[in-house]
Protein backbone atom coordinates (compact mmCIF):
# COMPACT_ATOMS: atom_id res chain seq x y z
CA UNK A 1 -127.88 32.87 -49.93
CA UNK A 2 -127.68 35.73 -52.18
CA UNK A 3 -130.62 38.26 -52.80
CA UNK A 4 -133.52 37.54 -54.87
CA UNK A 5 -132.63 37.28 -58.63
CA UNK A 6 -134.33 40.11 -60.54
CA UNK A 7 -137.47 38.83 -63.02
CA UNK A 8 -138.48 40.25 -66.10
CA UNK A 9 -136.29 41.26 -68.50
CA UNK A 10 -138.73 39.89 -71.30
CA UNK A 11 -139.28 42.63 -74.07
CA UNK A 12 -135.42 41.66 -74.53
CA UNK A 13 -136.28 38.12 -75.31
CA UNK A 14 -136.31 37.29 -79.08
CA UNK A 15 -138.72 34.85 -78.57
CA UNK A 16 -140.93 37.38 -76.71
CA UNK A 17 -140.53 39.84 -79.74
CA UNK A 18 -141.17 37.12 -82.39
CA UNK A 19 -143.90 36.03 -80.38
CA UNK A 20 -145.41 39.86 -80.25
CA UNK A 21 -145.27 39.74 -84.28
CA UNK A 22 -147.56 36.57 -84.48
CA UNK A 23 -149.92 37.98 -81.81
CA UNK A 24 -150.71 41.16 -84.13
CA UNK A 25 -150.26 39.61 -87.25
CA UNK A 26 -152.87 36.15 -86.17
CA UNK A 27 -154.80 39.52 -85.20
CA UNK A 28 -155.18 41.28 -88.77
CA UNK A 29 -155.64 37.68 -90.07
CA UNK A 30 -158.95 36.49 -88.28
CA UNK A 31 -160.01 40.15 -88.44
CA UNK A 32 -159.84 39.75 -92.09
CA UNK A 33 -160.35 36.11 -93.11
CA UNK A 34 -162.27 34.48 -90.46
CA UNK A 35 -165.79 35.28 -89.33
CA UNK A 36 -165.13 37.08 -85.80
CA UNK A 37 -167.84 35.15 -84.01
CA UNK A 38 -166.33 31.73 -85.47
CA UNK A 39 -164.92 29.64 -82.70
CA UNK A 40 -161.80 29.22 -84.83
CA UNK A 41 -160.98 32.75 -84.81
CA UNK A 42 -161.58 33.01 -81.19
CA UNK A 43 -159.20 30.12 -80.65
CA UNK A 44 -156.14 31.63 -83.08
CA UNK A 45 -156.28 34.98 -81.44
CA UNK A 46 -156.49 33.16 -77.82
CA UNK A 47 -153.35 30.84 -78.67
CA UNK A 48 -151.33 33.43 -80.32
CA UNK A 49 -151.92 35.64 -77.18
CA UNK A 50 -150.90 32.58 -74.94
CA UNK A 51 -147.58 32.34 -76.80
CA UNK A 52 -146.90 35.78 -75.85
CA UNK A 53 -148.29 36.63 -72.74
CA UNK A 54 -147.32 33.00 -70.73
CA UNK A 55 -143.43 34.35 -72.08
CA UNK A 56 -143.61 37.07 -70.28
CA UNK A 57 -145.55 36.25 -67.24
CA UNK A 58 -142.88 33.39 -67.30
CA UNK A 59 -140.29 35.91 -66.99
CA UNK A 60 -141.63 37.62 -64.18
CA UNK A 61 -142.19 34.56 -62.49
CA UNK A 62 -138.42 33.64 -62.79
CA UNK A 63 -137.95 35.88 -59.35
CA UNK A 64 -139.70 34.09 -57.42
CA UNK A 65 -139.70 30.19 -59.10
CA UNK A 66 -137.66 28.66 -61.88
CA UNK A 67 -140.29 25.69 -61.62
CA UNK A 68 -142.87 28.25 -62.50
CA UNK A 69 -141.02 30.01 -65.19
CA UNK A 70 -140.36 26.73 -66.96
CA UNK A 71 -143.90 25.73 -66.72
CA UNK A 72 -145.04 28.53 -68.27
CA UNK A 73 -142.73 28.83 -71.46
CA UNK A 74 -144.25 25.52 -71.98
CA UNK A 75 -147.71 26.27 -72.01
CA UNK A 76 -146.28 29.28 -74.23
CA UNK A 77 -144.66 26.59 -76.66
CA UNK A 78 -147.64 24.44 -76.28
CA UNK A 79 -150.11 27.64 -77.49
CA UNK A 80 -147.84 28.30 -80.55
CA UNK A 81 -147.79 24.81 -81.41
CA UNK A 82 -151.71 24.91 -81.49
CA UNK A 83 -151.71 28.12 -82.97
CA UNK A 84 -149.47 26.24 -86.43
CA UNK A 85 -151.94 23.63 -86.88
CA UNK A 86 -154.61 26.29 -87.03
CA UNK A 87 -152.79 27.95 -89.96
CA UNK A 88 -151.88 24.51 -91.62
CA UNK A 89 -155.56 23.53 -91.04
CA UNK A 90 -156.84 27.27 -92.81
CA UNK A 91 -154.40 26.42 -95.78
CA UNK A 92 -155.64 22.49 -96.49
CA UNK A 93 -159.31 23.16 -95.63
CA UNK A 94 -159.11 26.31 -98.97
CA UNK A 95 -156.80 23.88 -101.13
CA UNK A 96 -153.77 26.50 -100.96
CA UNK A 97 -150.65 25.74 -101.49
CA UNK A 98 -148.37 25.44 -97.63
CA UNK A 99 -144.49 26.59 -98.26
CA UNK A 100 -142.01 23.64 -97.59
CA UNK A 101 -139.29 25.09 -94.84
CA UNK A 102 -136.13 25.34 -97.65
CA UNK A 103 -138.95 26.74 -100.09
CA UNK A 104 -137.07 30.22 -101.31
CA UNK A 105 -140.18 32.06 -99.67
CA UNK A 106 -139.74 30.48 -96.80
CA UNK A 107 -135.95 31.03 -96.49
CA UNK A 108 -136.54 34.43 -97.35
CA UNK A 109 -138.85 35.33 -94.36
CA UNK A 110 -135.89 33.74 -92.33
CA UNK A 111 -133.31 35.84 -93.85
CA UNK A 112 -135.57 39.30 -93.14
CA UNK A 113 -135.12 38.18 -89.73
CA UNK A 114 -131.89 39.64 -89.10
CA UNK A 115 -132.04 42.95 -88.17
CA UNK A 116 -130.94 45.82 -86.29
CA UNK A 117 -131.75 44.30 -82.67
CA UNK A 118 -130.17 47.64 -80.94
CA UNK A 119 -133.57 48.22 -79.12
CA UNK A 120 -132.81 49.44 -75.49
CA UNK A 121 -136.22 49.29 -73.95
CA UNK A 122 -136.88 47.12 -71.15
CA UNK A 123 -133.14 47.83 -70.03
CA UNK A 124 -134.36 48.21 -66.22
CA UNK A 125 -137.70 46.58 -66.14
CA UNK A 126 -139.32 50.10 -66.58
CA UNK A 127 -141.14 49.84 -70.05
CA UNK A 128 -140.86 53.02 -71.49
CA UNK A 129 -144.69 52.71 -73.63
CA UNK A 130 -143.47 54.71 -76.82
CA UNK A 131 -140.66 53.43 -77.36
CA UNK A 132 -141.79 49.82 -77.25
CA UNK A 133 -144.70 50.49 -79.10
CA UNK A 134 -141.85 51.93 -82.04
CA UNK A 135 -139.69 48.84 -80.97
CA UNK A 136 -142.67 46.64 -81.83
CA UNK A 137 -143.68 48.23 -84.79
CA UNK A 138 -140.60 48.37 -86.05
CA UNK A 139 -139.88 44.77 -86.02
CA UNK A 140 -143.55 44.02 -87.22
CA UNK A 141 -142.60 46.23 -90.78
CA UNK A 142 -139.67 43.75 -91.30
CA UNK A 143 -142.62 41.34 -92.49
CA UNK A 144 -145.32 43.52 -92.89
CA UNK A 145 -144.87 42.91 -96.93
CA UNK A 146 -146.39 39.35 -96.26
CA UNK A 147 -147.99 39.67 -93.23
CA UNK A 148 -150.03 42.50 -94.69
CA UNK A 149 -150.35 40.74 -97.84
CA UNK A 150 -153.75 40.81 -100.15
CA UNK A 151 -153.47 36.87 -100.55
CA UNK A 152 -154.35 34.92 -97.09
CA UNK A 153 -151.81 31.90 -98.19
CA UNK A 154 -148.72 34.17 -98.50
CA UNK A 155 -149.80 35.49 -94.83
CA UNK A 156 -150.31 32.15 -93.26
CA UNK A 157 -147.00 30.96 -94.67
CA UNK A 158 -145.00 33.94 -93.07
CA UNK A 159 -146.66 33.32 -89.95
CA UNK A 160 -146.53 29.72 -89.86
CA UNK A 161 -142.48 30.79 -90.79
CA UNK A 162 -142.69 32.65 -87.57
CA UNK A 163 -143.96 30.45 -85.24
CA UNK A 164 -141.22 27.69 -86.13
CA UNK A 165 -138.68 30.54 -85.33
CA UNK A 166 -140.16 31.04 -82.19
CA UNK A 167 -140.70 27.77 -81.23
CA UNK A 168 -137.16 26.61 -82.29
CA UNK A 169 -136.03 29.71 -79.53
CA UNK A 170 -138.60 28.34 -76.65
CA UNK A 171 -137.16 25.01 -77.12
CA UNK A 172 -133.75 26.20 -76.55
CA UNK A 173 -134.81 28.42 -73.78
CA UNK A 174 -136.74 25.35 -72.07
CA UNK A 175 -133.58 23.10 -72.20
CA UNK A 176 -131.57 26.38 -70.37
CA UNK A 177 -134.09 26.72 -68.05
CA UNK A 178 -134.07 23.13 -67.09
CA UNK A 179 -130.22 22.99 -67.01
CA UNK A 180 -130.62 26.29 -64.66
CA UNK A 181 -133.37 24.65 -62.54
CA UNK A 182 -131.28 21.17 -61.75
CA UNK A 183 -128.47 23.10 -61.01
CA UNK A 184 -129.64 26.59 -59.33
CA UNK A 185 -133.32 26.09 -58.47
CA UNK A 186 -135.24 29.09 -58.51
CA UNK A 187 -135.62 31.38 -55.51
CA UNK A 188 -138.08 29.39 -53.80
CA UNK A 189 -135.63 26.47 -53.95
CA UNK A 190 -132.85 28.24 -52.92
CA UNK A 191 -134.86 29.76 -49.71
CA UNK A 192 -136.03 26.66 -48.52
CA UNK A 193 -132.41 24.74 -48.98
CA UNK A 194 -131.26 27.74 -47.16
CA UNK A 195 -134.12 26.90 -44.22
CA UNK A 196 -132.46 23.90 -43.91
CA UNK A 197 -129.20 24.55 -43.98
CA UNK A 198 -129.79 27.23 -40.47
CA UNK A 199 -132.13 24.37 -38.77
CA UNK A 200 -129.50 22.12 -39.49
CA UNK A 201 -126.84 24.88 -38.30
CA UNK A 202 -128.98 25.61 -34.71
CA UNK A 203 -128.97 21.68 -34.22
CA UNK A 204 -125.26 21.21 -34.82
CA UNK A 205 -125.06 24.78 -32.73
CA UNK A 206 -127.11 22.93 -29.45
CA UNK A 207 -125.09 19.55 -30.26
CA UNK A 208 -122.29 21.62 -29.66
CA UNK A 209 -123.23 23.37 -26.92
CA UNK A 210 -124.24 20.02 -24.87
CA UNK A 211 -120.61 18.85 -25.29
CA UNK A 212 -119.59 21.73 -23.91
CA UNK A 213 -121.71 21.14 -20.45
CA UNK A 214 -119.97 20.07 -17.70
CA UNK A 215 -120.85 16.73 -16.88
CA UNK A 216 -122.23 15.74 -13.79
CA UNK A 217 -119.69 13.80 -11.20
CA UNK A 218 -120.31 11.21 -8.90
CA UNK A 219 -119.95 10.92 -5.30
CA UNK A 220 -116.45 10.14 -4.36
CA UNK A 221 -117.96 8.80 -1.60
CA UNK A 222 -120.20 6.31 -2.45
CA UNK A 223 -120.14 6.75 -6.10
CA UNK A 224 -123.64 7.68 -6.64
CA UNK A 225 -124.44 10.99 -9.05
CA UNK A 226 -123.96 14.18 -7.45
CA UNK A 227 -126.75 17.53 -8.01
CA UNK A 228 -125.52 21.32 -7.86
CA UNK A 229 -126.41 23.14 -5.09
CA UNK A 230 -126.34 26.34 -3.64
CA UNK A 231 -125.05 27.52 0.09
CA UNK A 232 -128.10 29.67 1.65
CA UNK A 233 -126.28 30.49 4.89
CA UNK A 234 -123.23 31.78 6.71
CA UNK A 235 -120.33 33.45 5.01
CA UNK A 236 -120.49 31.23 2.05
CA UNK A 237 -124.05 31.80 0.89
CA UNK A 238 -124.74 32.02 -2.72
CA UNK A 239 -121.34 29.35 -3.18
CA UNK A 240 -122.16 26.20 -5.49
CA UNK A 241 -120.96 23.00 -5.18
CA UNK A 242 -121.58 19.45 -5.96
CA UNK A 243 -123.79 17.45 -3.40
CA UNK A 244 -124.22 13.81 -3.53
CA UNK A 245 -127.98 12.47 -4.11
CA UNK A 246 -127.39 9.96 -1.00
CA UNK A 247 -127.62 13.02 1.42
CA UNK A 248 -128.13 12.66 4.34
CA UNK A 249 -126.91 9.26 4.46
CA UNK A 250 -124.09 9.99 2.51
CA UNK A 251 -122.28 13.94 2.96
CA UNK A 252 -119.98 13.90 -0.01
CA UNK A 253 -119.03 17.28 -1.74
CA UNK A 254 -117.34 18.27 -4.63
CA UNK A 255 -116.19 21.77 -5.19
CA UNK A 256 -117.42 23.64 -8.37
């Protein structure tokens, strides 16, 4: 079995970054727009956070379970999911207008998108804090012109643009973690396939070992089984040999 795959890895993730983006933008949103004691507010900031964090905690995970992994880019998917309907839900409850997804606004926060993704942090699992604070920042500017907008609709449409980016990449990275699950397992599958395969090595080892025993003889006498046993006197002492189980009646020997 090979060593432990390495986990984390996640700030290189583009769902993890576009995820990051929706976290601080859902942020300056309910700041903004939504009473901060409203339970609606608490709820955006707490499913936008989800979508993030479960990415990354998934990621760690992936060292030690690819069951665990996948279960938690779902509960990521699952918070982002939540996290739409609270923006389509802000936009229909205030009577404004929701972008349709080949709207030109729409296709045009999908076209800012592409950018340079050149970033290096997170190369060896060692986040390097200023720099991915810059990374971050950087890739939240790309947007900033409607996430930091002065009308709420134009933010919640970029963000609700957002999340269907990242959710469109979690589903694709569910169905390659699945694929990688049913035909890999995670490290925790592979160890205890590899528990079985040794038990199933040391029985095959003792099988083996049995068939190479000597079998017991019988008597050429009177043809009964024979037991080992051991000369304790005279000038053959310590000498094995074959004794039948009739003794005394019946004196046969075999030599060893």
């Amino acid at each position: 079995m090979g060593r432990i795959k390495p986990g984390g890895g996640y700030r290189e993730l583009r769902s993890f970054q576009i995820a990051t983006i929706i976290y601080d933008a859902t942020w300056r949103f309910c700041e903004q727009y939504l009473d901060a004691r409203s339970r609606m507010s608490d709820q955006m900031i707490q499913a936008a956070r989800s979508g993030r964090q479960n990415i990354a905690e998934g990621s760690r995970a992936s060292s030690a379970s690819s069951q665990t992994e996948l279960r938690l880019v779902n509960v990521a998917r699952s918070s982002l999911e939540e996290l739409l309907l609270d923006y389509e839900d802000f936009l229909r409850h205030r009577h404004l207008p929701q972008w349709a997804p080949d709207s030109p606004e729409a296709m045009e926060v999908r076209r800012s998108g592409v950018f340079d993704r050149t970033d290096m942090t997170d190369r060896s699992n060692r986040t390097d804090q200023s720099a991915t604070r810059q990374s971050d920042d950087l890739r939240y500017s790309v947007y900033n012109r409607w996430l930091d907008h002065a009308e709420p609709s134009i933010r919640a449409n970029a963000t609700i643009c957002l999340i269907h980016q990242a959710n469109y990449l979690l589903d694709r990275q569910i169905e390659a973690l699945e694929r990688e699950f049913i035909d890999e397992g995670g490290y925790s599958e592979q160890l205890a396939a590899a528990r079985l395969a040794e038990r199933n090595r040391k029985k095959q080892d003792m099988t083996d070992q049995s068939d190479r025993t000597d079998p017991v003889p019988e008597c050429p006498k009177c043809g009964k089984p024979m037991v080992l046993r051991t000369v304790r006197n005279g000038k053959s002492a310590g000498r094995q040999f074959w004794g039948c189980t009739g003794y005394p009646e019946c004196k046969g020997i075999v030599e060893v």
